[in-house]
Protein backbone atom coordinates (compact mmCIF):
# COMPACT_ATOMS: atom_id res chain seq x y z
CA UNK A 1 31.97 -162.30 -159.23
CA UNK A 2 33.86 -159.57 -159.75
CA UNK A 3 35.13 -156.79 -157.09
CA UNK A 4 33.96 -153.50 -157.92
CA UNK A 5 34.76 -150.46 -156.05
CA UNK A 6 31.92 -148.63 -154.23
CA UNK A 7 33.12 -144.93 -155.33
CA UNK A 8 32.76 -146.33 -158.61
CA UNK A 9 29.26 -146.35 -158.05
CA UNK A 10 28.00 -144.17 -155.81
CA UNK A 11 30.04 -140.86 -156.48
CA UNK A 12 29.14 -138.31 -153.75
CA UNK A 13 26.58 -137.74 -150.89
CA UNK A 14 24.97 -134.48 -149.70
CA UNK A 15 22.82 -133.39 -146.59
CA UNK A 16 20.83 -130.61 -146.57
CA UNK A 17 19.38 -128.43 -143.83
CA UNK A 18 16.77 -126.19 -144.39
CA UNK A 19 16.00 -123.31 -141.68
CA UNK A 20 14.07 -119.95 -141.92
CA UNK A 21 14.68 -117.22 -139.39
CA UNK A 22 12.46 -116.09 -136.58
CA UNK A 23 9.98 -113.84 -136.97
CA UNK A 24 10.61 -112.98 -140.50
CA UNK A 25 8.74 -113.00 -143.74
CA UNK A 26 8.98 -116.37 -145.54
CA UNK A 27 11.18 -116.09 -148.86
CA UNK A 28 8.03 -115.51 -151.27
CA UNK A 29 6.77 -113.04 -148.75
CA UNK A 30 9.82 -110.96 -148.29
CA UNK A 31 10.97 -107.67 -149.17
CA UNK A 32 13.73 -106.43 -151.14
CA UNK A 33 15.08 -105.05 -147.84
CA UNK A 34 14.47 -107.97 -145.94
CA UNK A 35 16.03 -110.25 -148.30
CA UNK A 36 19.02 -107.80 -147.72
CA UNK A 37 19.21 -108.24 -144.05
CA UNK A 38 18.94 -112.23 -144.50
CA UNK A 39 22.24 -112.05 -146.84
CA UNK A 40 24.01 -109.60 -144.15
CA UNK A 41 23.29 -111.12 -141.43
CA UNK A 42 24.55 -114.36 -142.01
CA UNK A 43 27.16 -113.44 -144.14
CA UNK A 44 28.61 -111.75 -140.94
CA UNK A 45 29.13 -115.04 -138.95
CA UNK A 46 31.05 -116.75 -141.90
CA UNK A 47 34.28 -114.01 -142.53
CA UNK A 48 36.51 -114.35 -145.35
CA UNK A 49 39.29 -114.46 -143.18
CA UNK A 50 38.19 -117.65 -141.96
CA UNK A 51 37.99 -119.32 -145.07
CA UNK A 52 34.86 -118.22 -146.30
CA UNK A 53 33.43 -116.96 -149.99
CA UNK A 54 30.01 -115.19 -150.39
CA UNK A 55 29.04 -114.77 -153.76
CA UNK A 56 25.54 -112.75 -154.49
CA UNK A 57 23.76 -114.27 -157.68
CA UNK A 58 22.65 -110.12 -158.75
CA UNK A 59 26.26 -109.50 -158.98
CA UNK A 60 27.79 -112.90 -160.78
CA UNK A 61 27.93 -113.61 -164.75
CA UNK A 62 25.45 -115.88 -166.06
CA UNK A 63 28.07 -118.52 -167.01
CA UNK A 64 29.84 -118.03 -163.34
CA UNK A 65 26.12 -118.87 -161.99
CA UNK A 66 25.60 -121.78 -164.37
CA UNK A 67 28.87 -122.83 -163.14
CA UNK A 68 28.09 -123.45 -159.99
CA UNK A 69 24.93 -125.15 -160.93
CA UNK A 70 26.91 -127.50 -162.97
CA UNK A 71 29.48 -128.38 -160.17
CA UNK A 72 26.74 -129.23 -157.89
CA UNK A 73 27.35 -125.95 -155.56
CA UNK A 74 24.11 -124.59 -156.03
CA UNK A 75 20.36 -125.13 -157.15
CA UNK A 76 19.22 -123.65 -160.74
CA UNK A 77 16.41 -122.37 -158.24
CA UNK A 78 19.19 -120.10 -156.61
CA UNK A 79 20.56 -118.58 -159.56
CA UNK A 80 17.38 -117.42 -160.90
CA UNK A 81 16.63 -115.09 -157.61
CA UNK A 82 17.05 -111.87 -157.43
CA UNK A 83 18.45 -111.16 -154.31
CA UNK A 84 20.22 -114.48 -153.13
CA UNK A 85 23.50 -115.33 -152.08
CA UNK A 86 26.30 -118.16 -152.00
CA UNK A 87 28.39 -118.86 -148.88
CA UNK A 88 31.07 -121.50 -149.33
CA UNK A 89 34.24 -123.03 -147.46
CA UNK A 90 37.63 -123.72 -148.78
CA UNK A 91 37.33 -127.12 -150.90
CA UNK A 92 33.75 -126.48 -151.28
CA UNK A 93 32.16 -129.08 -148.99
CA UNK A 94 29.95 -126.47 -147.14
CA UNK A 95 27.15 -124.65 -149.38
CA UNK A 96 25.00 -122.42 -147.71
CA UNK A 97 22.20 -120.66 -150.12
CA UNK A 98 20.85 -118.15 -148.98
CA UNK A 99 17.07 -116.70 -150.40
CA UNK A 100 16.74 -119.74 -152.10
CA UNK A 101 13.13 -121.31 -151.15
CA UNK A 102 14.19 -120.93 -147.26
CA UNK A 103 15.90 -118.14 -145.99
CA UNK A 104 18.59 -120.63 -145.70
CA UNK A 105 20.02 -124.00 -147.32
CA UNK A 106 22.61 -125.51 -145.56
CA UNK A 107 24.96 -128.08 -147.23
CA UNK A 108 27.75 -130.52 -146.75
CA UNK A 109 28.91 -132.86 -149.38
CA UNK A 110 31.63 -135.04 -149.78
CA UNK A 111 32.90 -138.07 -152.16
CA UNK A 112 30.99 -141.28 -151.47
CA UNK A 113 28.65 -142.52 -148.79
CA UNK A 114 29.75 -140.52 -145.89
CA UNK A 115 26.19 -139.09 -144.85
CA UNK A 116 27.54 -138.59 -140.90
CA UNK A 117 30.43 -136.19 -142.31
CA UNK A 118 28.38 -134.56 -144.76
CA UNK A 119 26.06 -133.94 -141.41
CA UNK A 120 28.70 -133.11 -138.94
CA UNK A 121 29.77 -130.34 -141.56
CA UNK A 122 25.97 -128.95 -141.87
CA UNK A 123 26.02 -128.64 -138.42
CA UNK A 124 28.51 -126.91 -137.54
CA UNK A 125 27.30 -124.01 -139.44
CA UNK A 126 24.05 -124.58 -138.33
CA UNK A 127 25.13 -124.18 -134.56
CA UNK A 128 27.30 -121.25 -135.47
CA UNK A 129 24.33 -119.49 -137.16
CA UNK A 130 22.14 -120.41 -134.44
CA UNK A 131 23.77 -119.02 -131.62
CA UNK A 132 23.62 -114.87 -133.38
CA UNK A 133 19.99 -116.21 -135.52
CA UNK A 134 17.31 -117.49 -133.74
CA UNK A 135 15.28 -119.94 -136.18
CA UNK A 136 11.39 -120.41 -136.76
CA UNK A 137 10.86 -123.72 -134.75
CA UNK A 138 7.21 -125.23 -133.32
CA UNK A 139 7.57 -127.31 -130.83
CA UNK A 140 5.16 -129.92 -132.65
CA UNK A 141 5.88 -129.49 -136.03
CA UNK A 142 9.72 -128.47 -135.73
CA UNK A 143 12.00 -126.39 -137.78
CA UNK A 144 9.00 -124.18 -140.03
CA UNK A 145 9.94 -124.54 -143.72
CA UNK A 146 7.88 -122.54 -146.94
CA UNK A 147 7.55 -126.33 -148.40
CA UNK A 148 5.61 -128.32 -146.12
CA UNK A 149 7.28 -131.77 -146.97
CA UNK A 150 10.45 -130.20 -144.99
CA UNK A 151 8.77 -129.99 -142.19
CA UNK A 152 10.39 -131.48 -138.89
CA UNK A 153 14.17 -131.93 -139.10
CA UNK A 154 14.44 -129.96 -142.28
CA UNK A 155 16.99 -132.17 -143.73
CA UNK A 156 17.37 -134.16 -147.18
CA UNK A 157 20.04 -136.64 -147.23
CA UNK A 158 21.13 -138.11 -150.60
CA UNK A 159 23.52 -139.74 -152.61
CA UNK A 160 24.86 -139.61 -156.60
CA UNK A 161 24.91 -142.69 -158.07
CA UNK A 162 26.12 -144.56 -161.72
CA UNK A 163 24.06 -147.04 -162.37
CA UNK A 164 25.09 -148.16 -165.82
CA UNK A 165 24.49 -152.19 -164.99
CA UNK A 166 20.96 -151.74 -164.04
CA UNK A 167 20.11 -149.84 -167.31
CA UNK A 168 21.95 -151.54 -169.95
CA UNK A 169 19.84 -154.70 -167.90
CA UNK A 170 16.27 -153.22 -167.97
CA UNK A 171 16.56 -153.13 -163.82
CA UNK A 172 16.62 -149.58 -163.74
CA UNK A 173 13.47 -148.59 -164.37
CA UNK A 174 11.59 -150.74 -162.00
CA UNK A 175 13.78 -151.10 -159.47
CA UNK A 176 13.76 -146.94 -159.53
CA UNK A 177 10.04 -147.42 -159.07
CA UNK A 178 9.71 -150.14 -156.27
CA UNK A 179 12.30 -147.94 -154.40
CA UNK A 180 10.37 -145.17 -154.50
CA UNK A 181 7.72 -146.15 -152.77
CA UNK A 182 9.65 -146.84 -149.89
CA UNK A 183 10.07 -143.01 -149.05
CA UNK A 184 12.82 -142.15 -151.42
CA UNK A 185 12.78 -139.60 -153.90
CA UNK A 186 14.76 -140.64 -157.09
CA UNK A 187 15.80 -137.18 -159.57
CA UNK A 188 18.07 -136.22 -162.42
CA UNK A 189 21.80 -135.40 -162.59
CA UNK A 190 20.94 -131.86 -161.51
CA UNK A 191 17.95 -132.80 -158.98
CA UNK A 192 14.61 -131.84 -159.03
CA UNK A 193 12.75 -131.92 -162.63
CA UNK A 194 16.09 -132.62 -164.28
CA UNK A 195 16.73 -136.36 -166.30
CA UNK A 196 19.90 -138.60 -165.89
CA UNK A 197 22.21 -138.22 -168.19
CA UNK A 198 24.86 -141.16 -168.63
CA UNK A 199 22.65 -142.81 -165.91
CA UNK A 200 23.46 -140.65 -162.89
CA UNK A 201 20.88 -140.57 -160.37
CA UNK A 202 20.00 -138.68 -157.02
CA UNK A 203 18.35 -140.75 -154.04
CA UNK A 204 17.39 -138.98 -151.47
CA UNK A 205 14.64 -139.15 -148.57
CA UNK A 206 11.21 -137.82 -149.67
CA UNK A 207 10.12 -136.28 -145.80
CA UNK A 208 11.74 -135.33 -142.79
CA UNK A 209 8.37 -135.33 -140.44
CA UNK A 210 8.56 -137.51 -137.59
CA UNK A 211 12.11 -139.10 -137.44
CA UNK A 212 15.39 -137.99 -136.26
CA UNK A 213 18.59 -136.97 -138.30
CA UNK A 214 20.21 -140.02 -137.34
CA UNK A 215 17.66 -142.48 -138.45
CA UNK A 216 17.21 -140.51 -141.81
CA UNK A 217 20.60 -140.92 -142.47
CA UNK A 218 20.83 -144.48 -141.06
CA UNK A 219 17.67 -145.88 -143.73
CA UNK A 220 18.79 -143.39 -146.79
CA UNK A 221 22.22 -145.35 -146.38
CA UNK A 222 20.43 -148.63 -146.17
CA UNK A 223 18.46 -148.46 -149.51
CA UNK A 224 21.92 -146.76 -151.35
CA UNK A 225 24.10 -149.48 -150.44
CA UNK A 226 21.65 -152.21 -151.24
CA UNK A 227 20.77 -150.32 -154.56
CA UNK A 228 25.03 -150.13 -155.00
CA UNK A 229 25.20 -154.13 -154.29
CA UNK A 230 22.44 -154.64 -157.30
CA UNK A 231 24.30 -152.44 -159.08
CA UNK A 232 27.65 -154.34 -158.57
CA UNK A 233 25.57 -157.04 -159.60
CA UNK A 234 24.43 -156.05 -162.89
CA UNK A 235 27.83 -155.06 -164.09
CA UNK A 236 29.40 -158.55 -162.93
CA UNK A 237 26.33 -160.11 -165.11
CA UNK A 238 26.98 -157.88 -168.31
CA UNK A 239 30.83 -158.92 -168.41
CA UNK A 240 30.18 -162.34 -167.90
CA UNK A 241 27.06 -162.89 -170.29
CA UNK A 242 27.62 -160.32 -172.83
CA UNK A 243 31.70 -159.15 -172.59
CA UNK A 244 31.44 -159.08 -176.80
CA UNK A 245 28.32 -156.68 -176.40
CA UNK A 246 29.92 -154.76 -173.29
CA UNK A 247 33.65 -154.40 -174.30
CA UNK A 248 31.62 -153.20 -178.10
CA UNK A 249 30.00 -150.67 -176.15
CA UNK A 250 33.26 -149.53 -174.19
CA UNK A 251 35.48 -149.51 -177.00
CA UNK A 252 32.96 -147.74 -179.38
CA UNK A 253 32.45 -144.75 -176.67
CA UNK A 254 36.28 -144.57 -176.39
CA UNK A 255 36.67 -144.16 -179.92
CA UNK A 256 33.82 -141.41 -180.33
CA UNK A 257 35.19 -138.98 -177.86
CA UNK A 258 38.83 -139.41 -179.46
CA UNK A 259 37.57 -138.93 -182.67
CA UNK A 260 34.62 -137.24 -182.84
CA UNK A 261 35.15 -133.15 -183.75
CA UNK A 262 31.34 -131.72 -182.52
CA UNK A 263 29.77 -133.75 -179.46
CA UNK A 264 26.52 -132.56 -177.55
CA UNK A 265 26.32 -133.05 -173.92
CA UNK A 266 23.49 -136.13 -173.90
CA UNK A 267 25.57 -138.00 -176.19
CA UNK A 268 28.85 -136.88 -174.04
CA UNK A 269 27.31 -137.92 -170.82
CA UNK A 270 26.30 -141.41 -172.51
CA UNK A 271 29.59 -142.27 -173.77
CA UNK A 272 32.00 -141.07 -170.17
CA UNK A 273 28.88 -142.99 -168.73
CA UNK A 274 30.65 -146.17 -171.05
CA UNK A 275 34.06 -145.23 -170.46
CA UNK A 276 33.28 -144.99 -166.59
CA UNK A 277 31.76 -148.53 -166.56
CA UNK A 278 34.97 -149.94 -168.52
CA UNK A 279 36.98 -148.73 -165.85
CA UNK A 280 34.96 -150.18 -163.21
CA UNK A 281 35.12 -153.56 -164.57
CA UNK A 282 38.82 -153.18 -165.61
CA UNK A 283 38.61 -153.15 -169.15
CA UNK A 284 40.12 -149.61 -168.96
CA UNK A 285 43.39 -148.57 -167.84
CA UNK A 286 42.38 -145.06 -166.95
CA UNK A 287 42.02 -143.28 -163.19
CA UNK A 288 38.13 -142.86 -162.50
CA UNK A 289 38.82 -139.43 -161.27
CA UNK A 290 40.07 -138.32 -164.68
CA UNK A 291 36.62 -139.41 -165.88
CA UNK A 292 34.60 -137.94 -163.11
CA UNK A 293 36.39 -134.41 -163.40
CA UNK A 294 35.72 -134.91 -167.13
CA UNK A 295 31.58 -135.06 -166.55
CA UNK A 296 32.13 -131.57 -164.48
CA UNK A 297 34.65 -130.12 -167.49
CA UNK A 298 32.83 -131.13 -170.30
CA UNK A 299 29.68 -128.96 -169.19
CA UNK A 300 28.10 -126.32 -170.89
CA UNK A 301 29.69 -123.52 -168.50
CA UNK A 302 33.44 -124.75 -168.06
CA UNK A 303 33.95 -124.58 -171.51
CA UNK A 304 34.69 -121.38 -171.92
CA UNK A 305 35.25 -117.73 -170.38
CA UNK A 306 32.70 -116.34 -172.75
CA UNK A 307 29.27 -117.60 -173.66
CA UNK A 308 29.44 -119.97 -176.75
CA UNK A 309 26.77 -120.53 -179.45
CA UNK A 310 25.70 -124.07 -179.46
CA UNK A 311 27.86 -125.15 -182.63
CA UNK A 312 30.97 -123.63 -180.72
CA UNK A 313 30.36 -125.07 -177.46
CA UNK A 314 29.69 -128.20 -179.15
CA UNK A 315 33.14 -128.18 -180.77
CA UNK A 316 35.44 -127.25 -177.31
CA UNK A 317 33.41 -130.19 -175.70
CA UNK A 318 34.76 -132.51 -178.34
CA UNK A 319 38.31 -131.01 -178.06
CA UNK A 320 38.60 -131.25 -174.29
CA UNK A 321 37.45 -135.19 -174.64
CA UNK A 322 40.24 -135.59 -177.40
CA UNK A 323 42.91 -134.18 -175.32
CA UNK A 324 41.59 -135.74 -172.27
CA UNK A 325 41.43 -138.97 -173.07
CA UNK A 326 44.16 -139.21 -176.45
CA UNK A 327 47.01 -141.28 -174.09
CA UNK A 328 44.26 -143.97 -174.06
């Protein structure tokens, strides 16, 4: 069978914390002026001269917003809020919404399966907000959250994953379905409500009532690396029961987005999804990263500096994939 790499698979991890402040309104219950004093007073403990950016939402572009969306810095529920805020470090591992659903969203993400370090960042800030911003916390129920499902620890754990093999071998589908009734919550390339483009999933715990951080982490990172192994799987099958079919496939994708002069982004997504697999299995000589930064590129927002009607941002989406990808 062959070897295949597991960041080929499973691309990045995130956790999540989700905290509301002490005696103060709920999000959907707020104030204009209270929502202020949320985005002040936290955006006090994280200073620019320490490596910090705070972006407000009311005072970004609409494509800088969607931009962040689309590079996985952000929810598309953030962006649409009136009064909300951004708070990120230096390479962009620590996210901290603020206004969002909870009065705060704390995030750490990093390539890979690395849920502890993708913790160890959340908390951090968590501490460091803690100290100056008491949190609403029952003793029974734990930290108070405006969904109930995020009750208890308040924290989602989850991983991005490529699972090309399972769909091109009708596994997806029901092995999606089985897993999800283990606890697991199973979105779209952009979360919640969105689909999977180029078969890129998120799996993430469905509750956080009940069990500790460390065992959330320690089952989510179970199911992942057992759903990477059938993965693995189904991508050693496809080359060695249908390499005609699959190197078809691989080469036909290639040839698309080096030829084509208008591309959309489901059919864009589809074909890196081939190209990415092709690499995998070695068919490809081609750094995955180049492909991976390509997915983020080719996006609706990074096209361009100015918004783009769909014809034209159709167009630069096809020339970035030519000039990406014309040495292979």
């Amino acid at each position: 069978m062959i070897s295949i790499q597991s960041d080929h698979i499973i691309l990045s991890c995130r956790v999540r914390l989700a905290r509301n402040l002490k005696d103060r309104p709920f999000v959907n219950s707020q104030s204009g002026e209270q929502a202020e004093a949320v985005l002040q007073d936290v955006n006090t403990l994280f200073p620019a001269e320490k490596g910090y950016r705070f972006l407000r939402m009311d005072a970004l572009p609409p494509l800088s917003r969607s931009s962040l969306v689309e590079n996985h810095l952000c929810s598309p529920e953030l962006v649409a809020c009136g009064q909300s805020g951004l708070i990120l470090n230096e390479a962009n591992t620590l996210s901290i919404m603020l206004n969002e659903e909870d009065h705060l969203r704390i995030q750490g993400i990093l390539p890979g399966l690395d849920l502890p370090g993708a913790y160890a960042l959340c908390r951090e800030a968590d501490e460091t907000i803690a100290k100056d911003l008491p949190y609403a916390f029952d003793s029974q129920l734990g930290y108070l959250t405006a969904c109930p499902t995020n009750l208890g620890t308040g924290m989602r754990a989850s991983a991005m994953l490529h699972l090309a093999g399972l769909a091109l071998t009708g596994q997806a589908e029901p092995l999606l379905s089985r897993i999800s009734k283990l606890g697991v919550a199973v979105r779209g390339f952009y979360g919640e409500g969105s689909g999977a483009p180029g078969h890129i999933y998120q799996i993430s715990n469905q509750y956080t009532l009940g069990m500790q951080e460390k065992e959330l982490m320690e089952a989510l990172s179970s199911i992942i690396t057992q759903l990477a192994a059938q993965e693995a799987r189904a991508r050693g099958l496809l080359l060695t029961r249908r390499p005609l079919d699959l190197e078809d496939m691989i080469g036909r994708a290639l040839g698309v987005c080096r030829y084509a002069r208008k591309m959309g982004i489901k059919e864009c997504m589809q074909e890196l999804s081939a190209i990415k697999l092709g690499i995998s299995l070695g068919l490809l000589p081609c750094p995955m990263e180049r492909i991976d930064e390509l997915i983020v590129a080719c996006q609706g927002a990074q096209l361009s500096n100015t918004p783009l009607s769909e014809e034209e941002e159709s167009t630069a989406r096809a020339n970035r994939l030519r000039e990406a990808l014309k040495d292979l």
